[in-house]
N, C-alpha and C. Protein backbone atom coordinates (compact mmCIF):
# COMPACT_ATOMS: atom_id res chain seq x y z
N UNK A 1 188.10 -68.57 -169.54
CA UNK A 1 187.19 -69.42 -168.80
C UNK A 1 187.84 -69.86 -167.47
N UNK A 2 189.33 -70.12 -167.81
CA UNK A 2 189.71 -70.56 -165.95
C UNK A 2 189.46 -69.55 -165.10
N UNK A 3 190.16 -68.49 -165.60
CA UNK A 3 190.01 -67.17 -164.71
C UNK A 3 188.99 -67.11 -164.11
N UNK A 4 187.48 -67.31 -164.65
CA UNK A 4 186.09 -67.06 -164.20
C UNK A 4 186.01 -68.21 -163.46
N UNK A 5 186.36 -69.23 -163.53
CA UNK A 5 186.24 -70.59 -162.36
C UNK A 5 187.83 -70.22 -161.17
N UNK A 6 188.14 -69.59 -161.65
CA UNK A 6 189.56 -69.15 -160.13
C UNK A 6 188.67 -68.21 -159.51
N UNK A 7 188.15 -67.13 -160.20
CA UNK A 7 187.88 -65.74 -159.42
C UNK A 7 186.73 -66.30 -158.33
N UNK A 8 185.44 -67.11 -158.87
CA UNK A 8 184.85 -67.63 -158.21
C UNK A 8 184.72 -68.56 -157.26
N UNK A 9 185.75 -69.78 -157.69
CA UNK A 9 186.25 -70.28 -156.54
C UNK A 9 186.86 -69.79 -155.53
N UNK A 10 187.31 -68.92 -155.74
CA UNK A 10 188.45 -67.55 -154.26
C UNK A 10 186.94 -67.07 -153.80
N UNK A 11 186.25 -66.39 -154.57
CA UNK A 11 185.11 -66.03 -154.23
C UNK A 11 184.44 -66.80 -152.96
N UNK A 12 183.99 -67.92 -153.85
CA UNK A 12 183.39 -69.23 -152.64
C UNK A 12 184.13 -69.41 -151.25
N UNK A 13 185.35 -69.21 -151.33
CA UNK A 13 186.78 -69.99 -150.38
C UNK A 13 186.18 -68.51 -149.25
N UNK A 14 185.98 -67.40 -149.99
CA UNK A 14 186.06 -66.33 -149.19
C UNK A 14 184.30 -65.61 -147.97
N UNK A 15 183.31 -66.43 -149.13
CA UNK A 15 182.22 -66.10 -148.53
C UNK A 15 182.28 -67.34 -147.72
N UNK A 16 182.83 -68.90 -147.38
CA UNK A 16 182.86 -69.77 -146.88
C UNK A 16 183.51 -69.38 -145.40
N UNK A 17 184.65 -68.82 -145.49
CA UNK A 17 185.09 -68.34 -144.31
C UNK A 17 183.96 -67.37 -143.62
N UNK A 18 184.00 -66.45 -144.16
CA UNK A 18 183.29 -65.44 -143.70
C UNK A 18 181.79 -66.32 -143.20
N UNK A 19 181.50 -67.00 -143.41
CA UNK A 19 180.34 -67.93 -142.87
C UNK A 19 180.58 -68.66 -141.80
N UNK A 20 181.74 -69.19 -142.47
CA UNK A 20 182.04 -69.77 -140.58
C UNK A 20 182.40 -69.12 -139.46
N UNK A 21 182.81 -67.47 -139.60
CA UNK A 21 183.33 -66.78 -138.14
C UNK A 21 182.01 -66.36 -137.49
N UNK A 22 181.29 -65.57 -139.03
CA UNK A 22 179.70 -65.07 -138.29
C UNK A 22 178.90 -66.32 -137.77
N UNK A 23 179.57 -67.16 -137.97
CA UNK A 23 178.33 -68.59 -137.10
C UNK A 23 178.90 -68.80 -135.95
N UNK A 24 180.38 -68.67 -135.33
CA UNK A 24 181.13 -68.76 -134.50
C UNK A 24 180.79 -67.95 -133.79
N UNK A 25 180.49 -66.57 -134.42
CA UNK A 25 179.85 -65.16 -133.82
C UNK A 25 178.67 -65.70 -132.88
N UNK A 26 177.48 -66.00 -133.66
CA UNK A 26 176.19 -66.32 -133.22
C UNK A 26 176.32 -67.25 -132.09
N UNK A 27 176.69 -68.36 -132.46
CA UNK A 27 177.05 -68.98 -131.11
C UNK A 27 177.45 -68.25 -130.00
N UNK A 28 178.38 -67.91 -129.93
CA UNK A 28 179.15 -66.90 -128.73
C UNK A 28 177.92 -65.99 -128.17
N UNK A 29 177.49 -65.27 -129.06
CA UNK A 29 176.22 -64.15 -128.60
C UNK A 29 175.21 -64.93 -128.27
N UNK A 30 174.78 -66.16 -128.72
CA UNK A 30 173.73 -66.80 -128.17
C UNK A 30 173.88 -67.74 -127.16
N UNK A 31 175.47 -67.60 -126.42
CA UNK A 31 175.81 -68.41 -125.55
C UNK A 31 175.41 -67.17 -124.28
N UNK A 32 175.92 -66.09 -124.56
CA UNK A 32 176.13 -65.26 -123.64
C UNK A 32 174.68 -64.34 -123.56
N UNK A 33 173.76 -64.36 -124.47
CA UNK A 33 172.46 -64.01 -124.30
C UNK A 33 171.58 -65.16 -123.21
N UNK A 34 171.97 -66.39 -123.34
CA UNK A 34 171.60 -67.49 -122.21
C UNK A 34 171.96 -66.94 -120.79
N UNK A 35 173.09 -67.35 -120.43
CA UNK A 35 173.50 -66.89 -119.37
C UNK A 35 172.94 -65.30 -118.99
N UNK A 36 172.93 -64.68 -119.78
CA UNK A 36 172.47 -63.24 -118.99
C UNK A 36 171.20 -63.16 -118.76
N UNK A 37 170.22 -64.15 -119.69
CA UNK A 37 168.77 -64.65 -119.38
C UNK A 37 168.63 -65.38 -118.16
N UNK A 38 169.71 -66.10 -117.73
CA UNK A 38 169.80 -66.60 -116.38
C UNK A 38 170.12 -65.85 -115.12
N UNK A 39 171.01 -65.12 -115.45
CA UNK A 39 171.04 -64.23 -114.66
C UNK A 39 170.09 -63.30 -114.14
N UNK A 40 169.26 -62.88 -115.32
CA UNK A 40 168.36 -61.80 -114.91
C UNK A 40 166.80 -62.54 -114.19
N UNK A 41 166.58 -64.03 -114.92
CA UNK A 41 165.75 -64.79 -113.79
C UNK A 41 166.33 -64.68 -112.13
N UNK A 42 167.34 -65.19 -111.96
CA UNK A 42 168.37 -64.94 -110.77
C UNK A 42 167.80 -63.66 -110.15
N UNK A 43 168.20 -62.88 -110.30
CA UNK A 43 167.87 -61.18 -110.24
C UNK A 43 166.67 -61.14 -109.65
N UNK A 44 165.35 -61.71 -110.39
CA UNK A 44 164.19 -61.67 -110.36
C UNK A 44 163.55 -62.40 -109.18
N UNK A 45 164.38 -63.51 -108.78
CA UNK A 45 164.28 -64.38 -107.72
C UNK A 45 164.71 -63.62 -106.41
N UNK A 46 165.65 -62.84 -106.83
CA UNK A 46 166.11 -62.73 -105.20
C UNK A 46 165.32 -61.42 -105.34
N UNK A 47 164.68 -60.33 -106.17
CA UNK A 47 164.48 -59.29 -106.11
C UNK A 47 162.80 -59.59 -105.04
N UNK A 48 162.18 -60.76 -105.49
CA UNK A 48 160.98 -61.48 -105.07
C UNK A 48 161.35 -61.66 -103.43
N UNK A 49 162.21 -61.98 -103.18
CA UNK A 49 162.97 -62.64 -101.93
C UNK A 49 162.80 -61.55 -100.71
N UNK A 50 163.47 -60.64 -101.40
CA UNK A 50 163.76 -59.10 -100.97
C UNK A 50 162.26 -58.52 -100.64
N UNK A 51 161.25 -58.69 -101.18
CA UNK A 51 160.20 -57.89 -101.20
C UNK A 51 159.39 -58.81 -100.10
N UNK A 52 159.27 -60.11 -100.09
CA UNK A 52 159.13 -61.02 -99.21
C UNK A 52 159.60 -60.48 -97.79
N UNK A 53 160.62 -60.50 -97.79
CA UNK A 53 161.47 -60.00 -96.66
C UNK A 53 161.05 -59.15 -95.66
N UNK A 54 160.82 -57.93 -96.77
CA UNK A 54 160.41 -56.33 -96.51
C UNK A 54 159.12 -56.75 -95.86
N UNK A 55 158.25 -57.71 -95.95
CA UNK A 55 156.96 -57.64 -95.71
C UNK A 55 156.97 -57.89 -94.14
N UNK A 56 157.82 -59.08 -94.08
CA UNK A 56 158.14 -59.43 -92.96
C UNK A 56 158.56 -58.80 -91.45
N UNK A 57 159.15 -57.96 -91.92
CA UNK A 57 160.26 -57.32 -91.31
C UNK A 57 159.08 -56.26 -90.57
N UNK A 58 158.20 -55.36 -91.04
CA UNK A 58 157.37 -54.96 -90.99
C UNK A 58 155.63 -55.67 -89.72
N UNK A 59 156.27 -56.87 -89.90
CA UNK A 59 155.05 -57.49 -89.07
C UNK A 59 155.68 -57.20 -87.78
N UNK A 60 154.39 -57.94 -86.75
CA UNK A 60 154.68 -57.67 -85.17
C UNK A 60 155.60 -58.67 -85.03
N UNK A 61 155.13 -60.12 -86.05
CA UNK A 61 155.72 -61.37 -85.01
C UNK A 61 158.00 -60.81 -85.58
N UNK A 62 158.08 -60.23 -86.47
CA UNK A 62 159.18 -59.67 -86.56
C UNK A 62 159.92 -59.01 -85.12
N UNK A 63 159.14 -57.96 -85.35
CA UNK A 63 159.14 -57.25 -84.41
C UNK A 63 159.64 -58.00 -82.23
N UNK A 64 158.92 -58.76 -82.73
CA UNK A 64 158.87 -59.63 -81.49
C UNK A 64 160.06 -60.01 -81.30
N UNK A 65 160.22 -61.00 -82.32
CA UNK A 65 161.79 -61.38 -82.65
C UNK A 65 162.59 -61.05 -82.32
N UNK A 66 162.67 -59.59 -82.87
CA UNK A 66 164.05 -58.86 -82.75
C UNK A 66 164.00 -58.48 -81.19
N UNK A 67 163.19 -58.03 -80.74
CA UNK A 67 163.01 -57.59 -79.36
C UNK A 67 163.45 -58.54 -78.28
N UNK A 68 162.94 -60.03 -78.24
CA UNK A 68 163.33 -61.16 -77.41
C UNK A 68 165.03 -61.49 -77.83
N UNK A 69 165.77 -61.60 -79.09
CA UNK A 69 166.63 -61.90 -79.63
C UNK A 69 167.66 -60.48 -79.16
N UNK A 70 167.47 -59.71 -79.85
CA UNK A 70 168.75 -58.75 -79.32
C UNK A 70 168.30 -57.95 -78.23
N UNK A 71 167.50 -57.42 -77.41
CA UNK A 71 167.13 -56.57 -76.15
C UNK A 71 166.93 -57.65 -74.94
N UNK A 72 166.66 -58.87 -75.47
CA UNK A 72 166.63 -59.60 -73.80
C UNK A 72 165.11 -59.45 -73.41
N UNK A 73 163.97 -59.33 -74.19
CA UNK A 73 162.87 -58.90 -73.78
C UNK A 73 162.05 -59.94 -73.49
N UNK A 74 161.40 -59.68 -72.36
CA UNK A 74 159.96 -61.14 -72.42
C UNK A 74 158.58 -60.37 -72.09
N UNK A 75 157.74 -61.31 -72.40
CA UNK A 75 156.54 -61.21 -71.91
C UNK A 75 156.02 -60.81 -70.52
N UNK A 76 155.18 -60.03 -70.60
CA UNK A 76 155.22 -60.33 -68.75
C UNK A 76 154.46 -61.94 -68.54
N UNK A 77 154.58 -62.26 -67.30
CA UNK A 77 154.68 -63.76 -67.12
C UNK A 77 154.96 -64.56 -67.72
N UNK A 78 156.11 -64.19 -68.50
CA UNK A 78 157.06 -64.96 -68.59
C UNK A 78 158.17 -65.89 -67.90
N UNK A 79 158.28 -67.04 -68.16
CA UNK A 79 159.45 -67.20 -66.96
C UNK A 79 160.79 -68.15 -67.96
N UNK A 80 161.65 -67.12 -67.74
CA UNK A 80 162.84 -67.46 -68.28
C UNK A 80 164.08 -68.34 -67.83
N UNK A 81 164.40 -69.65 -68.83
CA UNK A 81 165.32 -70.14 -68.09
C UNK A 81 166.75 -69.81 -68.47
N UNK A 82 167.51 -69.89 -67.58
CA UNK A 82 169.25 -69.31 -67.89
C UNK A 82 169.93 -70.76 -67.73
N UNK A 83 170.86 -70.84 -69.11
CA UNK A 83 171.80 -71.65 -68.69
C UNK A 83 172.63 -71.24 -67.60
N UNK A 84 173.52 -71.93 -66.67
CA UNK A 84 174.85 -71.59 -65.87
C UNK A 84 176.23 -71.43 -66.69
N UNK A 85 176.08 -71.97 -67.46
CA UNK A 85 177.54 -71.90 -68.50
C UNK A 85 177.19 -70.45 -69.22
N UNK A 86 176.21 -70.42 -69.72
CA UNK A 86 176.28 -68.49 -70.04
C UNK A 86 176.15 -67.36 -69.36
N UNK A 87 176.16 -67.74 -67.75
CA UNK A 87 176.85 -66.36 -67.15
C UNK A 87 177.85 -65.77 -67.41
């Protein structure tokens, strides 16, 4: 009769552990299933951003932009003022 209350108690001692690493487990995987759920919202945000962008980039008033900004371009009758310190 002890024997059968030792074997089972080792028994218990042993499925007890083994319960607490696989819960240690779960945690960990359900820590790191969060974060990669965050991440991939993240992802999703800037992927939105990006497509936004693209739309933009594509218009005239873009277009304009870039033209007045890096080529120096104006309107005709336009009249442009120059600082003296950026000659």
């Amino acid at each position: 009769m002890f024997l059968a209350i030792l074997v089972v108690a080792i028994l218990l001692i042993v499925v007890s552990i083994g319960s607490l690493r696989l819960t240690g487990d779960l945690e960990s995987k359900e820590k790191r299933k969060a974060e990669l759920e965050a991440q991939i919202e993240a992802e999703q945000e800037r992927a939105e951003q990006l497509e936004e962008y693209e739309k933009y980039v594509q218009t005239d008033q873009f277009k304009e932009k870039m033209a007045r900004e890096k080529l120096g371009m104006v309107k005709d009758g336009e009249i442009v003022f120059e600082n003296e310190d950026s000659r």
